[in-house]
Protein backbone atom coordinates (compact mmCIF):
# COMPACT_ATOMS: atom_id res chain seq x y z
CA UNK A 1 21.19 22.16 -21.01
CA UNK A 2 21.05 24.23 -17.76
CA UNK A 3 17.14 24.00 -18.37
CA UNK A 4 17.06 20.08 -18.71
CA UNK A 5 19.18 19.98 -15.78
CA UNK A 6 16.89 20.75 -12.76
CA UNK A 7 14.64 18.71 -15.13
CA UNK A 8 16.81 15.75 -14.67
CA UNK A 9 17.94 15.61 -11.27
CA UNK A 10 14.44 16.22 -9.67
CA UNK A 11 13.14 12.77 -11.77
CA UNK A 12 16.67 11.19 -11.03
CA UNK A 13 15.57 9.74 -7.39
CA UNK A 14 11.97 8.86 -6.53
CA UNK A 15 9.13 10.38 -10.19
CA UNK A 16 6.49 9.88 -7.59
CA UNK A 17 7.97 12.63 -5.43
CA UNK A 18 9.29 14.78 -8.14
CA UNK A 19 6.13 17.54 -7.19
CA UNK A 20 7.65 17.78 -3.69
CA UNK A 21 11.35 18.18 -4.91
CA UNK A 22 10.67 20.19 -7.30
CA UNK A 23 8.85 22.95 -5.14
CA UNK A 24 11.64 22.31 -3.01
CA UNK A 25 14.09 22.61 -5.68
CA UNK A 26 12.82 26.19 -6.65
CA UNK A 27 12.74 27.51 -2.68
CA UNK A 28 15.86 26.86 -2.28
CA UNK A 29 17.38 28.80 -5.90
CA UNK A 30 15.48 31.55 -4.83
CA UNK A 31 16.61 31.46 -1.21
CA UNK A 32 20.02 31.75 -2.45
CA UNK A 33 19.86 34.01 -5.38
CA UNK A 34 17.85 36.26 -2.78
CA UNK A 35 20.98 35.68 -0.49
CA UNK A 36 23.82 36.26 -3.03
CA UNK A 37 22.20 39.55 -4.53
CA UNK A 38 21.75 41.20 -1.14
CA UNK A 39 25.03 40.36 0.23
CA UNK A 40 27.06 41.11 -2.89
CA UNK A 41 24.94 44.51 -2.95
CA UNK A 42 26.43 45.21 0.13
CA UNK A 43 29.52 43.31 0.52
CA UNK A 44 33.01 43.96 -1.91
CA UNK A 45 34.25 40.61 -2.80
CA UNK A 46 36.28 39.41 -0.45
CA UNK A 47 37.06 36.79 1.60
CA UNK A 48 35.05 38.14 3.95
CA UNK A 49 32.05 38.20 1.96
CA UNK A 50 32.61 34.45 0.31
CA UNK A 51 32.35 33.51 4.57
CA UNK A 52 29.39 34.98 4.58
CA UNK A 53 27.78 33.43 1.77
CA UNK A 54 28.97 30.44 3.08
CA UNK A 55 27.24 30.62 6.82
CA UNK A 56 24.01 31.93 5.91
CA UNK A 57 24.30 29.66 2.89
CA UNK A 58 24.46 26.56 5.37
CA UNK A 59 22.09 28.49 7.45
CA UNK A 60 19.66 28.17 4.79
CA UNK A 61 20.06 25.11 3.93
CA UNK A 62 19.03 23.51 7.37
CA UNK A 63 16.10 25.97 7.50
CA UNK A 64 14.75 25.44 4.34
CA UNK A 65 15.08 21.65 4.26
CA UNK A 66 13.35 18.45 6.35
CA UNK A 67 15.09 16.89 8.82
CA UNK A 68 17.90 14.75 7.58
CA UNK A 69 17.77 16.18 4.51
CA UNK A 70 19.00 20.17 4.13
CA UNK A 71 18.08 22.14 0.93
CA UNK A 72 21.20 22.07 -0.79
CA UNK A 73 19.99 24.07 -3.35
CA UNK A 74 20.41 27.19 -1.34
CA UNK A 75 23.85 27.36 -1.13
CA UNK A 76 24.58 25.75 -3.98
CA UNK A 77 23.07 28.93 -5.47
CA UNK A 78 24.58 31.71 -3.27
CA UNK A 79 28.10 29.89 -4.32
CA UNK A 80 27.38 30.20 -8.38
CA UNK A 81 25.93 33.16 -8.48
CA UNK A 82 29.04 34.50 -6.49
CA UNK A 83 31.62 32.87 -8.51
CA UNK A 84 29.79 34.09 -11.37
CA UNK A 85 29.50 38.03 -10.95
CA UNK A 86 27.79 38.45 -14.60
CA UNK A 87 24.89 40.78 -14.81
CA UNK A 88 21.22 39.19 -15.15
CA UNK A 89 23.33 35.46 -13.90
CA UNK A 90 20.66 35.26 -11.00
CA UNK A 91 17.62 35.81 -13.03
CA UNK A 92 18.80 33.39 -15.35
CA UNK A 93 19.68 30.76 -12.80
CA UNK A 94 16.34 30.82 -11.43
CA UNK A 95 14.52 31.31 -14.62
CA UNK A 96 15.96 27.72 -15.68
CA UNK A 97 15.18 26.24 -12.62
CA UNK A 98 11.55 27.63 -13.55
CA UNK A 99 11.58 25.84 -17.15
CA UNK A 100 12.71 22.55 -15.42
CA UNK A 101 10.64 22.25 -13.10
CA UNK A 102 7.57 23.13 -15.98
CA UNK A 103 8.86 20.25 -17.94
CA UNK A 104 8.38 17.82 -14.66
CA UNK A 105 5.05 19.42 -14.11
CA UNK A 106 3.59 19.19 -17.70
CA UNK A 107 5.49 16.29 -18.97
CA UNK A 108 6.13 14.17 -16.11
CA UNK A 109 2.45 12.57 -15.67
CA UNK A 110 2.91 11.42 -19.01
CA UNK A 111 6.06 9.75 -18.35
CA UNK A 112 5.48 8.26 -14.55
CA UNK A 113 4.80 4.38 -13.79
CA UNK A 114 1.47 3.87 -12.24
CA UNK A 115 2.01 3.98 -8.40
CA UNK A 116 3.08 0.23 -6.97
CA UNK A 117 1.35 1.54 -3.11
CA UNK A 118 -2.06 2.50 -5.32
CA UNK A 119 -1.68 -0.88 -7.55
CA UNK A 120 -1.31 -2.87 -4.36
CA UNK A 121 -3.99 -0.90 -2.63
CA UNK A 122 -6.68 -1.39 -5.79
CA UNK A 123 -5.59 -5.15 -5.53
CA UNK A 124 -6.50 -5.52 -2.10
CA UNK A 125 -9.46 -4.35 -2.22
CA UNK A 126 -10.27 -6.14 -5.40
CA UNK A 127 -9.35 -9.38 -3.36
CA UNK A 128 -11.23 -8.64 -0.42
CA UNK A 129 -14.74 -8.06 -2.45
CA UNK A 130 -14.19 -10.84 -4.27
CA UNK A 131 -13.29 -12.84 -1.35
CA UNK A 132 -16.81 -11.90 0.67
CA UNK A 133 -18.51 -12.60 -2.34
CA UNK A 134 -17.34 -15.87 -2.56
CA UNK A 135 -17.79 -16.71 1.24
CA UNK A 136 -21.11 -15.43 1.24
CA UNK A 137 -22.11 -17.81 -1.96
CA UNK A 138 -21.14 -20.41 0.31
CA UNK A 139 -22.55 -20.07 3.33
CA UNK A 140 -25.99 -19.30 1.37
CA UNK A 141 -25.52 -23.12 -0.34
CA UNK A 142 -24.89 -24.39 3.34
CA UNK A 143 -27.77 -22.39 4.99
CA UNK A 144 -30.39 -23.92 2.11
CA UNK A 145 -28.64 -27.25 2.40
CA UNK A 146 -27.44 -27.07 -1.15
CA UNK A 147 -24.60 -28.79 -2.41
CA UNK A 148 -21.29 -27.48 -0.26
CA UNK A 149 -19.64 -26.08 -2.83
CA UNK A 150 -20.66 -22.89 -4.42
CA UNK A 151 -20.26 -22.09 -7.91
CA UNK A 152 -17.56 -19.70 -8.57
CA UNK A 153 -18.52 -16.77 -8.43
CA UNK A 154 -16.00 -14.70 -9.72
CA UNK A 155 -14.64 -13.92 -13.40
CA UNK A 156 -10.94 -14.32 -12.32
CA UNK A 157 -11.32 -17.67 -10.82
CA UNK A 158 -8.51 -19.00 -9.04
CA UNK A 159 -6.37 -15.62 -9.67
CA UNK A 160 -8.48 -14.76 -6.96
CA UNK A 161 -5.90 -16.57 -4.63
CA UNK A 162 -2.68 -15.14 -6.55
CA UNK A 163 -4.04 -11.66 -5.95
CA UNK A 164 -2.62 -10.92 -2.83
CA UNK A 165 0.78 -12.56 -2.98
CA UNK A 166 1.30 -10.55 -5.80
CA UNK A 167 0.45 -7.32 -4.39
CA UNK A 168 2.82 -8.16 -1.42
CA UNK A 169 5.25 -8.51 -3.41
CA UNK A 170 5.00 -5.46 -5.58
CA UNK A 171 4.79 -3.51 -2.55
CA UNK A 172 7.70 -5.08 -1.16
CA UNK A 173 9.89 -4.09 -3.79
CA UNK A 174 8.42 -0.55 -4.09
CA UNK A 175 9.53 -0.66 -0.24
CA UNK A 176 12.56 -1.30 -0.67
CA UNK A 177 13.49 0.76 -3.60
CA UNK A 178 11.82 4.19 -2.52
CA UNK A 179 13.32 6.09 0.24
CA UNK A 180 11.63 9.62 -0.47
CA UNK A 181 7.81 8.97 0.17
CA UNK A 182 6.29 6.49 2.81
CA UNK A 183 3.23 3.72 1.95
CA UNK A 184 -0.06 4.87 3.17
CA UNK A 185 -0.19 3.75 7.03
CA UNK A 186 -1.76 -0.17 7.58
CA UNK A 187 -1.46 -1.07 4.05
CA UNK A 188 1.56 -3.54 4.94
CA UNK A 189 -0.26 -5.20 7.48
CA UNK A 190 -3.59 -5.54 5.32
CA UNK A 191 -1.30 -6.86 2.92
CA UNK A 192 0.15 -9.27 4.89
CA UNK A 193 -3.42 -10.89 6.11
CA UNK A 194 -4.87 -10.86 3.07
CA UNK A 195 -1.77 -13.04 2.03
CA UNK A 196 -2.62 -15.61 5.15
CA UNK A 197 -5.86 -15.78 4.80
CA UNK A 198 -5.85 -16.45 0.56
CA UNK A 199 -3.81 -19.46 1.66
CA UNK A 200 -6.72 -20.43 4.65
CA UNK A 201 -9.48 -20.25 3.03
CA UNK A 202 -8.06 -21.80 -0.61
CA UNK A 203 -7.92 -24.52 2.11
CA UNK A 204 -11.25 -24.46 3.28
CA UNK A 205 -13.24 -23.85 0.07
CA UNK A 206 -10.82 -26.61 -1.56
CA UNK A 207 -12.31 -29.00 1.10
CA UNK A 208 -15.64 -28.09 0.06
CA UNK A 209 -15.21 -28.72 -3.12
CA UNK A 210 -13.40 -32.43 -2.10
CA UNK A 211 -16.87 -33.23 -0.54
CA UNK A 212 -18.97 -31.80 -3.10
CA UNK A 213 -17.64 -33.98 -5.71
CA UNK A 214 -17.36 -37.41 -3.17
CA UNK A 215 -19.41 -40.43 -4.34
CA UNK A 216 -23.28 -40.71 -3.16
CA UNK A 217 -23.87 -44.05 -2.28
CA UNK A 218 -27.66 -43.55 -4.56
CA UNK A 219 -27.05 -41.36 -7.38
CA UNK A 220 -30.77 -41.55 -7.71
CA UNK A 221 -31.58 -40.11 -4.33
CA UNK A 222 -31.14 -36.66 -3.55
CA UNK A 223 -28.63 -35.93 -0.31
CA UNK A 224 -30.22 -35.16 2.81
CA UNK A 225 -28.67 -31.69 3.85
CA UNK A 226 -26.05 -32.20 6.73
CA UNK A 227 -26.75 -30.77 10.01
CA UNK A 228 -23.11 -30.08 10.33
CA UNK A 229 -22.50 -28.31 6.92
CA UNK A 230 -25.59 -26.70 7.73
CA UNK A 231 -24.85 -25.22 11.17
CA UNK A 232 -21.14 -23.91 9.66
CA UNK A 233 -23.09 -21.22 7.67
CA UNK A 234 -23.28 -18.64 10.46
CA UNK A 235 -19.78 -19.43 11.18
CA UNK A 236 -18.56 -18.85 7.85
CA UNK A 237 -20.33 -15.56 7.47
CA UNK A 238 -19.42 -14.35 10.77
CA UNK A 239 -15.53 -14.66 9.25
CA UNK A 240 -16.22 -12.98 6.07
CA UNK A 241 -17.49 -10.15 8.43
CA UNK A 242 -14.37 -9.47 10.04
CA UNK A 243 -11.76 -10.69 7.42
CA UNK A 244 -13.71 -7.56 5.27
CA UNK A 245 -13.50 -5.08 8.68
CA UNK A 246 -9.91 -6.01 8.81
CA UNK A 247 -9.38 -5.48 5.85
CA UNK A 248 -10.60 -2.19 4.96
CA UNK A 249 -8.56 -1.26 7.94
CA UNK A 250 -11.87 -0.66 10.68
CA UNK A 251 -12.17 -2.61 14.04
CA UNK A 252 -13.23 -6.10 13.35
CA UNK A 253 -12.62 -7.49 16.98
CA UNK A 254 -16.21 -7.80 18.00
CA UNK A 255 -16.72 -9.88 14.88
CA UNK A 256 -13.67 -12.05 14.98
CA UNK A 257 -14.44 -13.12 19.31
CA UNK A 258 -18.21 -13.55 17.40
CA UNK A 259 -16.44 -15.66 15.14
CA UNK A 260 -14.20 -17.98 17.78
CA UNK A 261 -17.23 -18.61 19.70
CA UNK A 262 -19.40 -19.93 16.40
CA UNK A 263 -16.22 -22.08 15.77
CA UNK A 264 -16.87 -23.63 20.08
CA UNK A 265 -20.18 -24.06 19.33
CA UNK A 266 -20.07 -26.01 16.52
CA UNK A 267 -17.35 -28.56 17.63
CA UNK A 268 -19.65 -28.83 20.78
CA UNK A 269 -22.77 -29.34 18.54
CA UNK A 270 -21.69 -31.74 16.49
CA UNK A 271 -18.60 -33.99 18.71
CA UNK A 272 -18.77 -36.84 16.44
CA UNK A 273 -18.34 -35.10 13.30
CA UNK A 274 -14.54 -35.27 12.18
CA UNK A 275 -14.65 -31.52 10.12
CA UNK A 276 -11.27 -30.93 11.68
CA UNK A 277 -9.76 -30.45 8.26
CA UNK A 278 -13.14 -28.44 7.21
CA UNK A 279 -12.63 -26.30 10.23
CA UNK A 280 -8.66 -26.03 9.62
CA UNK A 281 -9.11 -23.26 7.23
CA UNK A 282 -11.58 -20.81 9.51
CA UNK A 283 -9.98 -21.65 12.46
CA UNK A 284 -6.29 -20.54 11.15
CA UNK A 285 -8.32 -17.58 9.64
CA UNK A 286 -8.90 -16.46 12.68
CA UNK A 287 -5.52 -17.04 13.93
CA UNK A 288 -4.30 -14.45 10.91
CA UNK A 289 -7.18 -12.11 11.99
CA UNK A 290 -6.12 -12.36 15.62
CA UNK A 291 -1.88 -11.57 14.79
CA UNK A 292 -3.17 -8.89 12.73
CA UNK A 293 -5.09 -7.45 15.52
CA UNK A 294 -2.23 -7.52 18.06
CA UNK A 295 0.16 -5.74 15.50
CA UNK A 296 -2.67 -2.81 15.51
CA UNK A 297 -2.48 -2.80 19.10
């Protein structure tokens, strides 16, 4: 039992940061069996010496510990060690702490959940390589003049647009549950574009797919290739470029202002055209790429 027990309350909190608590855990036993053996070396018991097992017992605490959260350990120690004057007691207590502790160490991998902030981070990136895959399939159709929509690409299919509301949502959670260790720094925001922009361009390949399929007036004849559908290509790839910078967490400004003025051109290219609902899905793209370049800022 007084093994098990460091065992237990170093997993009790946050497994993921078990490694840190318990190195922590086994500072502060032997700050405080160093503490109690010195002082009760030199000290009778007495009320005099309990005090002072008390102050430098808070003292290390504070010293030993990160702010807002003192090692408690230390005087926690320093106070059962003194209560308990048996010979070999301080050994003992910090030769448990020692077997604990190689329980977490040896057993704990084997026990731990796999890490929601990694999950969420493999997810992103396995929706941002499948998402430039995908744009680039189209804009390669709509360069050659090929049929609008592209083939799908991918072996997940549509899961390719549940991808990143699910990882927001793991990660949420995981947010709000763990206190002890922080996500890695711009993974919320990534997270939080790469949830805009499934919904954006769902919309625009969606469209594409709506004219693909639309009746030819000769089913014999093949299509002339549209100037306008043709002329989008530079302006689709031009997003992919900075909805992947933006998403591996590099500067993508450049390419999105690249991007804006593809989108002018073509609306003054082609006035006539009505490709606002075509357009819809870039142009809110870069709307998502924009917010999430003013929250870096």
């Amino acid at each position: 039992m007084p093994a098990a027990l460091p065992a237990v309350l170093i997993l009790r909190e946050d497994v993921y940061a078990a490694p840190r608590l318990a190195w922590e855990r086994l500072l502060g036993v032997f700050a405080g069996v160093v503490l109690s053996t010195l002082l009760l070396g030199r000290l009778p018991a007495s009320s005099l010496s309990f005090l002072a097992v008390l102050v430098f017992g808070c003292a290390g605490m504070y010293l030993l510990g990160r702010p807002g959260s003192p090692n408690q350990q230390v005087l926690i120690t320093a106070l059962m060690i003194y209560a308990t004057a048996l010979p070999g007691y301080p050994w003992a207590r910090l030769a448990e702490t020692l077997v604990g502790i190689a329980v977490v160490v040896l057993l704990g991998p084997l026990l731990w959940p796999p890490d929601p902030y990694r999950s969420a981070a493999e997810g992103l990136d396995a929706y941002r390589a499948g998402i430039v895959r995908l744009l680039d399939a189209v804009a390669g159709r709509l360069a050659r003049g090929g049929p609008p929509a592209a083939p799908d690409p991918l072996p997940e299919g549509a899961r390719l647009w549940l991808r990143p509301p699910a990882c927001r949502a793991a990660f949420d959670r995981a947010a709000h549950r763990r206190r002890t260790r922080t996500p890695p720094q711009g993974l919320d925001g990534r997270l939080e574009l790469a949830a805009r922009s499934a919904v954006t361009l769902q919309c625009f390949t969606q469209e594409l797919q709506v004219r693909a399929r639309g009746p030819a007036p000769d089913r014999s004849a093949v299509p002339a290739p549209d100037p306008a559908l043709r002329d989008i290509a530079p302006l689709v790839r031009s997003t992919a470029l900075a909805l992947d910078a933006a998403l591996r967490g590099e500067e993508f400004a450049a390419e999105l202002d690249r991007a804006r003025g593809l989108d002018l051109a073509h609306r003054s290219a082609h006035p006539t055209r009505h490709d606002a609902v075509l357009r819809a899905g870039l142009h809110l793209t870069h709307e998502a790429l924009g917010d999430h370049l003013a929250a870096r800022r």
